[in-house]
N, C-alpha and C. Protein backbone atom coordinates (compact mmCIF):
# COMPACT_ATOMS: atom_id res chain seq x y z
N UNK A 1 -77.15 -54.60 -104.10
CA UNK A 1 -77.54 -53.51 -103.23
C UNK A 1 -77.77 -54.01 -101.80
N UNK A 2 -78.62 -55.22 -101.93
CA UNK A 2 -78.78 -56.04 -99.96
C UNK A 2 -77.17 -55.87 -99.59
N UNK A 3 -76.25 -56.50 -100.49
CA UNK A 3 -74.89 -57.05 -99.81
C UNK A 3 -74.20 -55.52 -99.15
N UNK A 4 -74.80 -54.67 -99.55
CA UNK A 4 -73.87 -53.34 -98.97
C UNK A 4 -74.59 -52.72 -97.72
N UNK A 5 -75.87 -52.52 -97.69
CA UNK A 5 -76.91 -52.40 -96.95
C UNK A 5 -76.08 -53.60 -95.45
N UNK A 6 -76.35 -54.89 -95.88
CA UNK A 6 -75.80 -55.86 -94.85
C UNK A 6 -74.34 -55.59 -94.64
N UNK A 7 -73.71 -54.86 -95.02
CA UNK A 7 -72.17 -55.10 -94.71
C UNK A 7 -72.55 -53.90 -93.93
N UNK A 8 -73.01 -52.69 -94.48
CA UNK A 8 -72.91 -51.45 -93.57
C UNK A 8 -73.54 -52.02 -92.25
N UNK A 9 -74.30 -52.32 -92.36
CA UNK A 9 -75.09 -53.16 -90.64
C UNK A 9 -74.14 -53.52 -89.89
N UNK A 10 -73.68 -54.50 -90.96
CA UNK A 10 -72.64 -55.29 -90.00
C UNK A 10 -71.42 -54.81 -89.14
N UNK A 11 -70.75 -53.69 -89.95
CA UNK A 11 -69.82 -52.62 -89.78
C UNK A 11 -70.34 -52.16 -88.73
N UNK A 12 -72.04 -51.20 -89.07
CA UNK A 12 -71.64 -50.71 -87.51
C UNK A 12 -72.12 -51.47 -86.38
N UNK A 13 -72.84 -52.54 -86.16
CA UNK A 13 -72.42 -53.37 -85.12
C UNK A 13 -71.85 -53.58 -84.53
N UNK A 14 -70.52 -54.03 -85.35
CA UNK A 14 -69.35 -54.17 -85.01
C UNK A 14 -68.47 -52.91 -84.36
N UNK A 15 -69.17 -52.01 -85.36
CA UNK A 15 -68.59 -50.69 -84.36
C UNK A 15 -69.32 -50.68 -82.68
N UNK A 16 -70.30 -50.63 -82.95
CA UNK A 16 -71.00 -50.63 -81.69
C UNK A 16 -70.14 -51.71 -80.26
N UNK A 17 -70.18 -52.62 -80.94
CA UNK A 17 -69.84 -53.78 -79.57
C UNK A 17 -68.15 -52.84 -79.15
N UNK A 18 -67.25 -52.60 -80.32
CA UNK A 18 -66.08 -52.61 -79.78
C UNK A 18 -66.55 -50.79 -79.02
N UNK A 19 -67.81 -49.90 -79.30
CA UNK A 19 -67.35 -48.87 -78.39
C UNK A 19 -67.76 -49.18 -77.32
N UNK A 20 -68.93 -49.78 -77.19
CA UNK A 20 -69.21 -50.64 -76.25
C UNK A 20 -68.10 -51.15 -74.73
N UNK A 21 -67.02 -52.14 -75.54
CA UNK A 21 -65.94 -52.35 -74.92
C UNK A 21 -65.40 -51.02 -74.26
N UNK A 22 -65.33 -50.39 -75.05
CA UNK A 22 -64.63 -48.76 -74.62
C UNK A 22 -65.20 -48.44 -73.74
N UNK A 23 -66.71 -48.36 -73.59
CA UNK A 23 -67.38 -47.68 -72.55
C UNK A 23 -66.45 -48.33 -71.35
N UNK A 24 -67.25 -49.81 -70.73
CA UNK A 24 -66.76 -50.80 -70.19
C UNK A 24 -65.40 -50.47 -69.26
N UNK A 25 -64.40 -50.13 -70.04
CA UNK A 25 -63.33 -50.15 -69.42
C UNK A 25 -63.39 -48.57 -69.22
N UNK A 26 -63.85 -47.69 -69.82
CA UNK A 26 -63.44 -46.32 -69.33
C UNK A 26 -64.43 -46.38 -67.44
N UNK A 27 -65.48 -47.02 -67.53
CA UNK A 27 -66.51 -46.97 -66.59
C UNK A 27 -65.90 -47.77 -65.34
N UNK A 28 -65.00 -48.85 -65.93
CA UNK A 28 -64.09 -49.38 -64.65
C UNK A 28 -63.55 -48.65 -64.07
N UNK A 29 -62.44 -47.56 -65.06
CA UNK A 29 -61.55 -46.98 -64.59
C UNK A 29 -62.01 -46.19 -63.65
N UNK A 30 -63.21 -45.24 -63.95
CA UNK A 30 -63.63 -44.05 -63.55
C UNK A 30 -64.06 -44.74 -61.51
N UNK A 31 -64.52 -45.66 -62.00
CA UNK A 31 -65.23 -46.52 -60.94
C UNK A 31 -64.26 -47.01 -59.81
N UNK A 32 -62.87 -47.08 -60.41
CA UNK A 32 -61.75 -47.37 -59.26
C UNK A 32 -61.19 -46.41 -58.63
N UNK A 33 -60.91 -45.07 -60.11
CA UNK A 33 -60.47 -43.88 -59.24
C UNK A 33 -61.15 -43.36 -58.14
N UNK A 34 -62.54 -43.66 -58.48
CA UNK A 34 -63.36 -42.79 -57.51
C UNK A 34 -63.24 -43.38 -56.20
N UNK A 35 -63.16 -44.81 -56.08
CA UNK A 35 -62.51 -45.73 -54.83
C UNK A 35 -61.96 -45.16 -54.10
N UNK A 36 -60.84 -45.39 -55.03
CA UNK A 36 -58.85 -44.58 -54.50
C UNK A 36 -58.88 -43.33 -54.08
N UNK A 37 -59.75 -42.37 -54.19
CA UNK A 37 -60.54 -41.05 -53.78
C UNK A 37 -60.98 -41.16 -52.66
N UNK A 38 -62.01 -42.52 -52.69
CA UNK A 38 -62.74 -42.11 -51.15
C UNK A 38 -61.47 -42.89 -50.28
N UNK A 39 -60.86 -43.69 -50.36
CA UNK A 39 -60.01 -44.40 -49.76
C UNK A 39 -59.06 -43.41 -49.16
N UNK A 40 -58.32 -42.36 -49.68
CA UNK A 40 -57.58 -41.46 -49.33
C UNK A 40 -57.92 -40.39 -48.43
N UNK A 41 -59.08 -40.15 -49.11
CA UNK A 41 -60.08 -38.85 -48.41
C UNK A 41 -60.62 -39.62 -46.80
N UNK A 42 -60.54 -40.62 -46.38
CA UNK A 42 -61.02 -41.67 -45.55
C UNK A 42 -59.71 -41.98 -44.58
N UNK A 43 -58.71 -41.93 -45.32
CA UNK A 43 -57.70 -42.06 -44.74
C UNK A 43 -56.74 -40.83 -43.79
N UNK A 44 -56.96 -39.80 -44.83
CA UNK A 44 -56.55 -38.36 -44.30
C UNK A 44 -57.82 -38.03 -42.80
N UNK A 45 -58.64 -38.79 -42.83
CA UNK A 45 -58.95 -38.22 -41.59
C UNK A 45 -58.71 -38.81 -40.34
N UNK A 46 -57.89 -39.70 -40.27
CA UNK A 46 -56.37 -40.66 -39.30
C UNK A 46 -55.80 -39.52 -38.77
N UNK A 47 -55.01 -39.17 -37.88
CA UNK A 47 -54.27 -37.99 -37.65
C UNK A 47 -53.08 -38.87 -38.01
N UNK A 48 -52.78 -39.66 -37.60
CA UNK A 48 -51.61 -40.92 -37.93
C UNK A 48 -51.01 -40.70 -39.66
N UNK A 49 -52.12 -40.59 -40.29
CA UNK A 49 -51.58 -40.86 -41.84
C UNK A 49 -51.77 -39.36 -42.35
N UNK A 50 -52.11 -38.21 -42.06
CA UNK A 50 -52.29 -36.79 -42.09
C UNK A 50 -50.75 -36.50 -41.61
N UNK A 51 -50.36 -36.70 -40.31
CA UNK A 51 -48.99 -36.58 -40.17
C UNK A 51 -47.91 -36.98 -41.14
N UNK A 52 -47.88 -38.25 -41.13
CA UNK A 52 -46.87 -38.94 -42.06
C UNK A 52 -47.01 -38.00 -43.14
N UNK A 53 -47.99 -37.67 -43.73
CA UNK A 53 -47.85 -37.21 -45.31
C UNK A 53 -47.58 -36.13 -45.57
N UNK A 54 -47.85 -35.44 -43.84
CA UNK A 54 -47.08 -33.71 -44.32
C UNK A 54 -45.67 -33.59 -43.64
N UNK A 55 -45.28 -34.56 -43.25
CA UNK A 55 -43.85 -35.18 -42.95
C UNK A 55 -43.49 -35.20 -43.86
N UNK A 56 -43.58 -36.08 -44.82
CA UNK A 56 -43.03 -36.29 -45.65
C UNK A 56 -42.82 -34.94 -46.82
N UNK A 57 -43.83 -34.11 -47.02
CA UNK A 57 -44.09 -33.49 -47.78
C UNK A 57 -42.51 -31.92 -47.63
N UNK A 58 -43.07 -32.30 -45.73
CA UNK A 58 -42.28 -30.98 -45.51
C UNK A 58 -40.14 -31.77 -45.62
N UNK A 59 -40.01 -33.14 -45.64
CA UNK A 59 -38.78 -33.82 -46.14
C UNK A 59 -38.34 -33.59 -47.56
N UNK A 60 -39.16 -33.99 -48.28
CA UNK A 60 -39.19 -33.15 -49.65
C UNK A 60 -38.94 -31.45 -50.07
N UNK A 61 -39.23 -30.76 -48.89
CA UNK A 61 -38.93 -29.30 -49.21
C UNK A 61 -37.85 -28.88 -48.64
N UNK A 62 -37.35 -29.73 -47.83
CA UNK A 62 -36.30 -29.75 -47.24
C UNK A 62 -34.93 -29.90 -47.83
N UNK A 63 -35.19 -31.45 -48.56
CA UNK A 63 -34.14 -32.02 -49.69
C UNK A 63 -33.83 -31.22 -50.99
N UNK A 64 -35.40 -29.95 -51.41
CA UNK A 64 -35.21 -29.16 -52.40
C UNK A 64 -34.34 -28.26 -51.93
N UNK A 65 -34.62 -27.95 -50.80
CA UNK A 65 -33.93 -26.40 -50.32
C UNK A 65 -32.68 -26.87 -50.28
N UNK A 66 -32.27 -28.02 -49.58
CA UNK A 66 -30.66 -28.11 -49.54
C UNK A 66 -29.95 -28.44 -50.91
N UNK A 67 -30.68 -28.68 -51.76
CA UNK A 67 -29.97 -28.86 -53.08
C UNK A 67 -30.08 -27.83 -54.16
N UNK A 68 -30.96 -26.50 -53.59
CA UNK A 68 -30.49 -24.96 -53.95
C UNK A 68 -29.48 -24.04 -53.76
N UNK A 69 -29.56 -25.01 -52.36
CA UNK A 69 -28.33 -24.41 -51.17
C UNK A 69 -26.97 -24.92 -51.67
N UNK A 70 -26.62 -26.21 -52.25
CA UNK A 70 -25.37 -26.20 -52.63
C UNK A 70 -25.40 -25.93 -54.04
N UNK A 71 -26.11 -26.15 -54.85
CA UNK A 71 -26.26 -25.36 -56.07
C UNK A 71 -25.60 -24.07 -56.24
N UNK A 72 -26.36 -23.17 -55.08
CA UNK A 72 -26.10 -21.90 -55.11
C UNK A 72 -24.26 -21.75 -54.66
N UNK A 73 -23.82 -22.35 -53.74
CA UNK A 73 -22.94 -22.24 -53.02
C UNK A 73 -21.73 -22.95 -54.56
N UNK A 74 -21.72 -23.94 -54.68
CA UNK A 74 -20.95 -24.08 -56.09
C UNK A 74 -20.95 -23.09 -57.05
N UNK A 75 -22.27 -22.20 -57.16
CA UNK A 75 -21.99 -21.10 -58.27
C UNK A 75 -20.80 -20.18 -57.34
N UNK A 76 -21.30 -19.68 -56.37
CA UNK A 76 -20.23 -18.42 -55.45
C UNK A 76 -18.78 -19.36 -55.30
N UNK A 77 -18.63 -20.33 -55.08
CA UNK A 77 -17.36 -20.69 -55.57
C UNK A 77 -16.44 -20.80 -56.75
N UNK A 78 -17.41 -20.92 -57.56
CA UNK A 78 -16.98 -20.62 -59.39
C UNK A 78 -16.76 -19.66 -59.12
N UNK A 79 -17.16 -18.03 -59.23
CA UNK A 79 -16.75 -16.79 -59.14
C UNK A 79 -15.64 -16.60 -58.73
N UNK A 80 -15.71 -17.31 -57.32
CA UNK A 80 -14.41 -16.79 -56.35
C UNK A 80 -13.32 -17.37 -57.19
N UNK A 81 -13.22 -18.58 -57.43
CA UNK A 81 -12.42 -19.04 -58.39
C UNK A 81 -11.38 -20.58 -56.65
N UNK A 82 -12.94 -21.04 -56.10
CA UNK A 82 -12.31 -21.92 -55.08
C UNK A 82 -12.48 -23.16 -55.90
């Protein structure tokens, strides 16, 4: 009866340390994102890097639109039969 009593102990111990570990690394993670958060949020207030990024943003809507645009334009040529 001790030997099961001591194994269950031991078990959850062992459980314990490895959630333990879990905590650990979830608490890093949380702890870096929140960094990379203020780092950005810190950064957007640059007018320098606020520009660039809605540059870029508005390049990207740009590259979508023109690749609707021939999308579209290949379908009206199928029809026509060019």
């Amino acid at each position: 009866m001790t030997d099961f009593f001591k194994k269950a102990f031991n078990d959850m111990k062992e459980s314990a340390k490895a959630q333990h570990e879990v905590d650990k690394a979830n608490f890093a993670a949380v702890k870096a994102e929140s960094k990379a958060q203020w780092e950005e949020a810190k950064a957007m207030g640059k007018p320098e890097t606020r520009k660039a990024l809605m540059q870029a943003e508005r390049d990207k809507q740009i590259e979508e639109a023109n690749k609707r645009k021939a999308e579209a334009e290949a379908r009206t040529n199928a029809v026509q039969g060019k």
